[in-house]
Protein backbone atom coordinates (compact mmCIF):
# COMPACT_ATOMS: atom_id res chain seq x y z
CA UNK A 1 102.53 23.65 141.58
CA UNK A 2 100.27 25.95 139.80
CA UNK A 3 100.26 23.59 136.46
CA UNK A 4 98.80 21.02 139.24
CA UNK A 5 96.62 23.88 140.33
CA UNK A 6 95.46 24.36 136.68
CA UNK A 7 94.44 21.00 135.84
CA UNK A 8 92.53 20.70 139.33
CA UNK A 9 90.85 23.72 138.39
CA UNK A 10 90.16 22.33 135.06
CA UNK A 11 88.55 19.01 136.23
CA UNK A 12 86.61 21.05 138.45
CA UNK A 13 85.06 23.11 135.42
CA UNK A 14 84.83 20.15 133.03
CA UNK A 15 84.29 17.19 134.84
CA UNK A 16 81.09 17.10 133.00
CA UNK A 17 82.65 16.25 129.49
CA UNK A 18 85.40 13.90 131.22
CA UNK A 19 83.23 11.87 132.87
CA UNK A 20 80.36 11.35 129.72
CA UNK A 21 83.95 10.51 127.15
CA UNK A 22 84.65 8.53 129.68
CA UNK A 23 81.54 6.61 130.11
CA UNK A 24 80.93 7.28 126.12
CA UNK A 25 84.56 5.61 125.93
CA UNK A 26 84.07 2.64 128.58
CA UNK A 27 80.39 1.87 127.18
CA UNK A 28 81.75 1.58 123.71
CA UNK A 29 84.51 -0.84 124.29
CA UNK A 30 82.44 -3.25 126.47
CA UNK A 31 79.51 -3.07 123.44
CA UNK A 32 82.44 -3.23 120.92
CA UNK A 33 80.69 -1.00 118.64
CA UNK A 34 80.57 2.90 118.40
CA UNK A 35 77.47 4.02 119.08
CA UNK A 36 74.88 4.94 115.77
CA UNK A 37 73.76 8.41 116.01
CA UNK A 38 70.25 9.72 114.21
CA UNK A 39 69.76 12.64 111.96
CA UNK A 40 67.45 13.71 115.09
CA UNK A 41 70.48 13.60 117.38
CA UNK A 42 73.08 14.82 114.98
CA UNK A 43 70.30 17.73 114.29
CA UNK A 44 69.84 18.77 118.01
CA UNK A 45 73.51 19.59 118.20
CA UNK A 46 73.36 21.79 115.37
CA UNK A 47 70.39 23.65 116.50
CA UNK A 48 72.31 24.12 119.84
CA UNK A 49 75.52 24.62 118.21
CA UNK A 50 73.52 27.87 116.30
CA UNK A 51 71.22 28.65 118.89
CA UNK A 52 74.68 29.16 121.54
CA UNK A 53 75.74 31.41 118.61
CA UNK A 54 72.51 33.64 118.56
CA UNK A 55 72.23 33.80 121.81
CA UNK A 56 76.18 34.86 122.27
CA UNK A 57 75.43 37.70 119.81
CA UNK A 58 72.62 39.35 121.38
CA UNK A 59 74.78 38.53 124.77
CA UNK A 60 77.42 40.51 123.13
CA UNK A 61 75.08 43.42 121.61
CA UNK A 62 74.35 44.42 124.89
CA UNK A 63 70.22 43.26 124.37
CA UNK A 64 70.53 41.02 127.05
CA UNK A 65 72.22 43.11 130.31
CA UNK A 66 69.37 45.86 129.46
CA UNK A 67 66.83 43.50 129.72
CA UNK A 68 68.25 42.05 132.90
CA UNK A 69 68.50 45.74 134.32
CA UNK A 70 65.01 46.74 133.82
CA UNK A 71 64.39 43.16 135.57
CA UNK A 72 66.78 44.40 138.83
CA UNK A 73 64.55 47.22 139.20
CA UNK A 74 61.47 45.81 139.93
CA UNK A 75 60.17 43.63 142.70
CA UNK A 76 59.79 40.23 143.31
CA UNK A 77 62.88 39.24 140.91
CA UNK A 78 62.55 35.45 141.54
CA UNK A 79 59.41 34.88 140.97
CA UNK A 80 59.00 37.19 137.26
CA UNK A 81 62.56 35.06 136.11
CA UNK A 82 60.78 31.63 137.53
CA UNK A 83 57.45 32.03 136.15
CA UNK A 84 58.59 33.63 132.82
CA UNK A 85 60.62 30.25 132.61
CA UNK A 86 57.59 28.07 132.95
CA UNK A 87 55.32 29.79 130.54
CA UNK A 88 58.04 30.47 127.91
CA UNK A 89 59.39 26.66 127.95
CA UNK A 90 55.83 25.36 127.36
CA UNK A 91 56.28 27.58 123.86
CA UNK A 92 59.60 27.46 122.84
CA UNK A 93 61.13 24.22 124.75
CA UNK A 94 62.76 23.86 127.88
CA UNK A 95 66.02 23.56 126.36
CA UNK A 96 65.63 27.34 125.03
CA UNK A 97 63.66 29.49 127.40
CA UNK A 98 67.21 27.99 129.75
CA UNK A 99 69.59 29.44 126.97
CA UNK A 100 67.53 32.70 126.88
CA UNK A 101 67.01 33.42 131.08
CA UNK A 102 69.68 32.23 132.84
CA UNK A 103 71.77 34.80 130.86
CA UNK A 104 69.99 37.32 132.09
CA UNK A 105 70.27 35.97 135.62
CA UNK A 106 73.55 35.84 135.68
CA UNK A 107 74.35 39.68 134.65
CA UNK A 108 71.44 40.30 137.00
CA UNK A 109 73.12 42.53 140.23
CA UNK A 110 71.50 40.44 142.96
CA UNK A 111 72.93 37.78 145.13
CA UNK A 112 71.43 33.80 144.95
CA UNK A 113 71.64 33.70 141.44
CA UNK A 114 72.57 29.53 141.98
CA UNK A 115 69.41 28.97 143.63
CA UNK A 116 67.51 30.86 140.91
CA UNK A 117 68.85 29.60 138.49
CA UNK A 118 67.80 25.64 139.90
CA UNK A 119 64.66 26.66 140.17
CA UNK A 120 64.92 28.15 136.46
CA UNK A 121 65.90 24.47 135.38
CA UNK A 122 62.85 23.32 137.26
CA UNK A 123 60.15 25.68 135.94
CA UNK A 124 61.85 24.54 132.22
CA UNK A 125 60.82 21.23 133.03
CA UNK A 126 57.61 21.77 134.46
CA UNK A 127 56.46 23.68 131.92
CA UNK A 128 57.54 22.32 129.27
CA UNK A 129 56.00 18.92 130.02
CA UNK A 130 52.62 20.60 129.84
CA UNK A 131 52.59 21.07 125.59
CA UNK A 132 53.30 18.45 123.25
CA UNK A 133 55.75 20.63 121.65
CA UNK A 134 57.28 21.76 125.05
CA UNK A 135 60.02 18.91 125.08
CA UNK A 136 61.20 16.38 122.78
CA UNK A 137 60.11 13.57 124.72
CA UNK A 138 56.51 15.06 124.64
CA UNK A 139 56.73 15.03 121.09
CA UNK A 140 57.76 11.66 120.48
CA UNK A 141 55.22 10.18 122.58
CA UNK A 142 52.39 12.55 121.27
CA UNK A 143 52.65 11.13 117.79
CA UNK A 144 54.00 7.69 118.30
CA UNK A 145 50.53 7.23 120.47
CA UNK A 146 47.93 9.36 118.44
CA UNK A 147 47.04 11.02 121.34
CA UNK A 148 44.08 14.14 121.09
CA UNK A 149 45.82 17.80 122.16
CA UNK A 150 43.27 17.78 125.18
CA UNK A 151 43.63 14.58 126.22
CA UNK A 152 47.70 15.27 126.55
CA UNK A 153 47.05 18.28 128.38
CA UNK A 154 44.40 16.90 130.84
CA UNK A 155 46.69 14.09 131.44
CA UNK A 156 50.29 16.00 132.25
CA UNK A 157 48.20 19.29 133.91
CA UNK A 158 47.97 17.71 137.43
CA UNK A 159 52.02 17.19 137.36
CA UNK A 160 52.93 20.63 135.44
CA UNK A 161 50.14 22.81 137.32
CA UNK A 162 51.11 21.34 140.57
CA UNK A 163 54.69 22.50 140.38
CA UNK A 164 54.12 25.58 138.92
CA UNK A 165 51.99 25.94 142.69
CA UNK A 166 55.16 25.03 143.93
CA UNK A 167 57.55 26.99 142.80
CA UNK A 168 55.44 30.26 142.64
CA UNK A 169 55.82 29.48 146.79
CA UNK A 170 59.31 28.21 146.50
CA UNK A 171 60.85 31.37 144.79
CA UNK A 172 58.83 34.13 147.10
CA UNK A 173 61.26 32.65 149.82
CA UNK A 174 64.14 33.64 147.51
CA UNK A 175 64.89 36.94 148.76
CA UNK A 176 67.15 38.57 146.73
CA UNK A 177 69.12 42.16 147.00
CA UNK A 178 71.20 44.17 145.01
CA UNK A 179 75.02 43.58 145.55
CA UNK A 180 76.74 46.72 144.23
CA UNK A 181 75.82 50.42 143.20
CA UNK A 182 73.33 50.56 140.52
CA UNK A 183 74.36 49.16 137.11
CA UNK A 184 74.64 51.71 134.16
CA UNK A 185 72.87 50.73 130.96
CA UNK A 186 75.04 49.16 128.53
CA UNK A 187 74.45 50.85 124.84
CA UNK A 188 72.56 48.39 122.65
CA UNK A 189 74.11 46.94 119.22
CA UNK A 190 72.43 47.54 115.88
CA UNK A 191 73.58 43.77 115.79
CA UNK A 192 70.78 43.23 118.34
CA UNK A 193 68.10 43.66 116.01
CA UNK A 194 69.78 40.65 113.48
CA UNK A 195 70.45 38.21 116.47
CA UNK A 196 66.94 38.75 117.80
CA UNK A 197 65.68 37.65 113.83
CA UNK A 198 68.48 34.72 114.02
CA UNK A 199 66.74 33.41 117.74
CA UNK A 200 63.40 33.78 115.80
CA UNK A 201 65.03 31.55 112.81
CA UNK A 202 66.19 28.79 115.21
CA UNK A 203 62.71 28.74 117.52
CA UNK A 204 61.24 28.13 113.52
CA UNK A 205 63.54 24.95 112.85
CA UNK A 206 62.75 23.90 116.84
CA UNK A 207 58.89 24.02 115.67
CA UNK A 208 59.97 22.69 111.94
CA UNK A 209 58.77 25.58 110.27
CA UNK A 210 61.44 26.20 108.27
CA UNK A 211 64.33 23.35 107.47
CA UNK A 212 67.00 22.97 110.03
CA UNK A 213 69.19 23.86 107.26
CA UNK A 214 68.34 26.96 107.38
CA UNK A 215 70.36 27.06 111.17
CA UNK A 216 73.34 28.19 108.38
CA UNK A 217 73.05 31.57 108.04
CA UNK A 218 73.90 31.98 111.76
CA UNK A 219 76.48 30.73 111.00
CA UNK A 220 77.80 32.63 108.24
CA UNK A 221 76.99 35.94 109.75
CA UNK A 222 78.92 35.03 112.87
CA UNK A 223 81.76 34.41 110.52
CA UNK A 224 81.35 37.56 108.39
CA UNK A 225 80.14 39.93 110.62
CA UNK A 226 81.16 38.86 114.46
CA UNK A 227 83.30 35.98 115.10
CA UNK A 228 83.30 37.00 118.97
CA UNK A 229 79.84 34.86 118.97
CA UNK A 230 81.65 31.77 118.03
CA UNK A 231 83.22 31.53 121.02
CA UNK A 232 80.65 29.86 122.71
CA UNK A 233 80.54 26.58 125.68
CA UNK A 234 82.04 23.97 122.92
CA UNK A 235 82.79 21.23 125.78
CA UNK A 236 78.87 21.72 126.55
CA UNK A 237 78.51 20.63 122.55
CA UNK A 238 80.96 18.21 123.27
CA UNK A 239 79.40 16.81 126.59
CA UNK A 240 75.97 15.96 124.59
CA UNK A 241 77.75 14.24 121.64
CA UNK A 242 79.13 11.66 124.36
CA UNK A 243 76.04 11.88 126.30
CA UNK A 244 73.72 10.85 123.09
CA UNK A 245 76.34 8.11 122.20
CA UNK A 246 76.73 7.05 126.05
CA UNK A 247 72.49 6.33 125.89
CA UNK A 248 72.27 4.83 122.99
CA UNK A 249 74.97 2.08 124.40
CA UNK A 250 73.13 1.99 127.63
CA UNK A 251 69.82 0.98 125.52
CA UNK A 252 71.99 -1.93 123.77
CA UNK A 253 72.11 -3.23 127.71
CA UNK A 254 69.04 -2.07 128.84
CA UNK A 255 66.18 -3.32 126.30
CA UNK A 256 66.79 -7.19 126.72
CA UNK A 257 66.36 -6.59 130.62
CA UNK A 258 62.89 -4.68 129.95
CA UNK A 259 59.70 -6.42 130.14
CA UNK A 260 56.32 -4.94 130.14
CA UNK A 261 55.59 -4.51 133.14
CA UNK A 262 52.98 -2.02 135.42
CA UNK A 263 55.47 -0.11 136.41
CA UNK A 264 56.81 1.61 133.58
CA UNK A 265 56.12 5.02 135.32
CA UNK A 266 59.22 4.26 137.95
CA UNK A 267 61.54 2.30 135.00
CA UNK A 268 61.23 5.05 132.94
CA UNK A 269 61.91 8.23 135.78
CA UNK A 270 64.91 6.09 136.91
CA UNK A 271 66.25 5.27 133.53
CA UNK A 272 66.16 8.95 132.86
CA UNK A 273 68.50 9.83 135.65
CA UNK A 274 71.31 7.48 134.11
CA UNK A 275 69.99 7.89 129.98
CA UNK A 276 68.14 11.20 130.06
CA UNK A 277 64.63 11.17 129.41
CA UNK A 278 64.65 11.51 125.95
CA UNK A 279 66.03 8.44 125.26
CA UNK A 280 64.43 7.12 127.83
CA UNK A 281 61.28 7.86 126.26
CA UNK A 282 62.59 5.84 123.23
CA UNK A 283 63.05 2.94 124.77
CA UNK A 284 60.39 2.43 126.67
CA UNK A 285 57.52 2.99 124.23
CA UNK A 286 58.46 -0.07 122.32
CA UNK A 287 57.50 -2.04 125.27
CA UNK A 288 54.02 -0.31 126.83
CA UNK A 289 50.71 1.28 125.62
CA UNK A 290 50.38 2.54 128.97
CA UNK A 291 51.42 6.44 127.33
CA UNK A 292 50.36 8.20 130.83
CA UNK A 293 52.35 6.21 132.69
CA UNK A 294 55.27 7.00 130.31
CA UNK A 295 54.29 10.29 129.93
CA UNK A 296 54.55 11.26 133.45
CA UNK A 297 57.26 8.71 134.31
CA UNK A 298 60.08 10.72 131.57
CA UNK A 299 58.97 14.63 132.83
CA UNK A 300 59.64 13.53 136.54
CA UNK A 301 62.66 11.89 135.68
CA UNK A 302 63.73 15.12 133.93
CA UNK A 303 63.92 16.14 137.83
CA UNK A 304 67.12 15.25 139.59
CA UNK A 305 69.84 14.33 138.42
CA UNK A 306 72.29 16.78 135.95
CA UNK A 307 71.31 13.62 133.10
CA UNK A 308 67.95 13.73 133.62
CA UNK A 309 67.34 16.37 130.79
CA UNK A 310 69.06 18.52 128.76
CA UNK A 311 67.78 21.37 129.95
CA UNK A 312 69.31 20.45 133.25
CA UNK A 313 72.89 20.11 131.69
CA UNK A 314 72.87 23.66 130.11
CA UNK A 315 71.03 25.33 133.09
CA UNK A 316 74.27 23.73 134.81
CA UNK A 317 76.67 24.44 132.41
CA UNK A 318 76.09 27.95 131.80
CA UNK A 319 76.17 28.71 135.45
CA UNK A 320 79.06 26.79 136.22
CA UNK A 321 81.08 28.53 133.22
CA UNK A 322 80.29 32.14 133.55
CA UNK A 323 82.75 34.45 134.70
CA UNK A 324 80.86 35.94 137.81
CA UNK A 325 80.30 32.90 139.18
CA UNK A 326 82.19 30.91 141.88
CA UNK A 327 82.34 27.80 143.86
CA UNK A 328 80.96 25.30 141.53
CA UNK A 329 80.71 22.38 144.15
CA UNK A 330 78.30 24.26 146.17
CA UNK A 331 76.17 24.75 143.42
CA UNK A 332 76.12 21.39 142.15
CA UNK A 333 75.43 20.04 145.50
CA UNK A 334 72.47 22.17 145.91
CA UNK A 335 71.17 21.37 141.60
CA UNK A 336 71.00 17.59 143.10
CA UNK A 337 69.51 18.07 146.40
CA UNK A 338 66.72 20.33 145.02
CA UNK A 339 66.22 18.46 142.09
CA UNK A 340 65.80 15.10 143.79
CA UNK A 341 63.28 16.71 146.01
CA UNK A 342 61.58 17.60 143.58
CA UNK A 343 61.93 13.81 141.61
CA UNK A 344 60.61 12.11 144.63
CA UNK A 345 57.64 15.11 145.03
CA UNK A 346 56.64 13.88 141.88
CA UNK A 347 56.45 10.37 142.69
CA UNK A 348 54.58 10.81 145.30
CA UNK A 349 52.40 12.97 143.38
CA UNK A 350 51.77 10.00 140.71
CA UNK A 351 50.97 7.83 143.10
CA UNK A 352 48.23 9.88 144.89
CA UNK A 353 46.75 10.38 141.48
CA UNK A 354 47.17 7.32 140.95
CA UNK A 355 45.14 5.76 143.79
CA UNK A 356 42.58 8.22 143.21
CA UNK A 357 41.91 8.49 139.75
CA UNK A 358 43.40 5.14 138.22
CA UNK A 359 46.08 7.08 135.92
């Protein structure tokens, strides 16, 4: 009975990585082919793999918990961890400013950390989607289309500004309070100081400043110096090498279907809630020119569902595995319902702009 117990309790935790080898597994078999991966791809899952590890250090070094205490203290909690989010993601990626706050939400001593934490994953994405350099999918689509810096931004702002409105109201509603006597400050690491210099190395590969190569000496000091940061979310790592395998079988289907057509805003948000929008974005530029349409069509879709972005999967994932935190169904039934507010709130913000500008 409690062997039973433990592999319910198991599924429960990882369903995420069982159901993406299962789809990577089911997807490859009918395609009767295993799915080619890039040296983009194979490259993001080292710079997660060492960015986990950084971020696990300075986790461990105590950096992190101070920060979050001298966060506790002050007022309006929700809205200093949700705008911080925006702002940072347009600068270092969604994907990252994720990995660096909802840490410190989660050792935070206040109670609806799951809703913050949604809205954390929503700031990422609405931020990030006003920079070219915010997201990957912004990238791609900056320099496939030769597109001016201030035409980008004038393009996305309506979209990225509009939420940010949004969820500047949405997270003074959070109220939040502390759950437990006062919190007494953890002593820092000298180790801090190197992790903090390793997170600076991998934000430089992110922006390919230096080589991603260079991602390496993470991982030797982790193996020299403090092996406890190894032992970070490795069925998260696993989860996006079946997820990238599991898209690039669903474009083998997809692209013969795909004609191009005027609405290549809603193809492209709904392929990114079954394909992500990074691949998403991909796929659809070989068929339009129409780069607003697709520009705004792969940031919505990065709303609602846990596929829709990365940054949605590791907002998820971290919550879902930390040790504080409980009743995992709850919280993903409240991820989907908020986030697929928010998808169709972007919709029908396209639209509007749509009829009255001509996007």
């Amino acid at each position: 009975m409690k062997g039973q117990r433990t592999f319910i309790d198991f599924v429960l935790k990882e369903w995420l990585v069982i159901a993406s080898g299962v789809g990577f597994v089911m997807t490859s078999l009918y395609a009767r082919r295993f799915p080619l991966y890039s040296a983009q791809e194979l490259q993001v899952l080292f710079i997660l793999f060492v960015l986990f590890v950084s971020v696990k250090g300075l986790s461990n070094s105590g950096l992190i918990s101070n920060i979050a205490l001298k966060i506790e203290k002050g007022r309006v909690i929700s809205l200093k961890l949700v705008v911080t989010t925006f702002f940072l993601s347009m600068l270092v990626t969604n994907d990252i400013a994720l990995i660096g706050i909802v840490p410190i939400t989660l050792v935070l001593n206040i109670n609806r950390k799951g809703i913050l934490v949604i809205l954390e994953a929503l700031a990422a994405n609405a931020g990030s989607a006003l920079t070219p350099f915010g997201n990957p999918q912004n990238l791609f689509i900056y320099w496939f289309y030769d597109i001016q810096p201030i035409r980008f931004i004038q393009t996305i702002a309506p979209f990225s500004l509009g939420f940010l409105i949004i969820l500047i109201v949405a997270s003074l509603f959070v109220r939040t309070s502390n759950n437990a006597q006062e919190t007494i400050a953890q002593k820092v690491s000298r180790k801090a100081y190197v992790y903090g210099v390793l997170v600076l190395i991998v934000l430089l590969t992110v922006l390919h400043v230096v080589p991603v190569v260079t991602g390496i000496l993470i991982i030797v000091f982790a193996l020299v110096f403090d092996r406890k940061a190894l032992h970070v979310d490795y069925a998260l790592l696993l989860s996006f090498f079946f997820f990238f395998g599991l898209a690039e079988n669903l474009k083998l289907f997809l692209a013969p279907e795909i004609n191009p057509s005027g609405h290549i805003f809603l193809f492209s948000a709904l392929a990114s809630q079954v394909i992500s929008n990074v691949p998403a974005t991909l796929l659809f530029a070989k068929f339009t020119t129409n780069w607003e349409a697709l520009l705004w069509g792969v940031n919505a879709g990065g709303f609602g569902s846990l596929f829709g972005s990365l940054a949605n999967l590791i907002a998820y994932k971290i919550y879902v595995t930390y040790e504080g935190t409980d009743n995992a169904t709850l919280f993903t039934a409240q991820f989907l319902i908020i986030g697929y507010m928010a998808f169709f709130l972007s919709i029908g913000l396209y639209f509007l702009l749509n009829q009255a500008q001509g996007l």
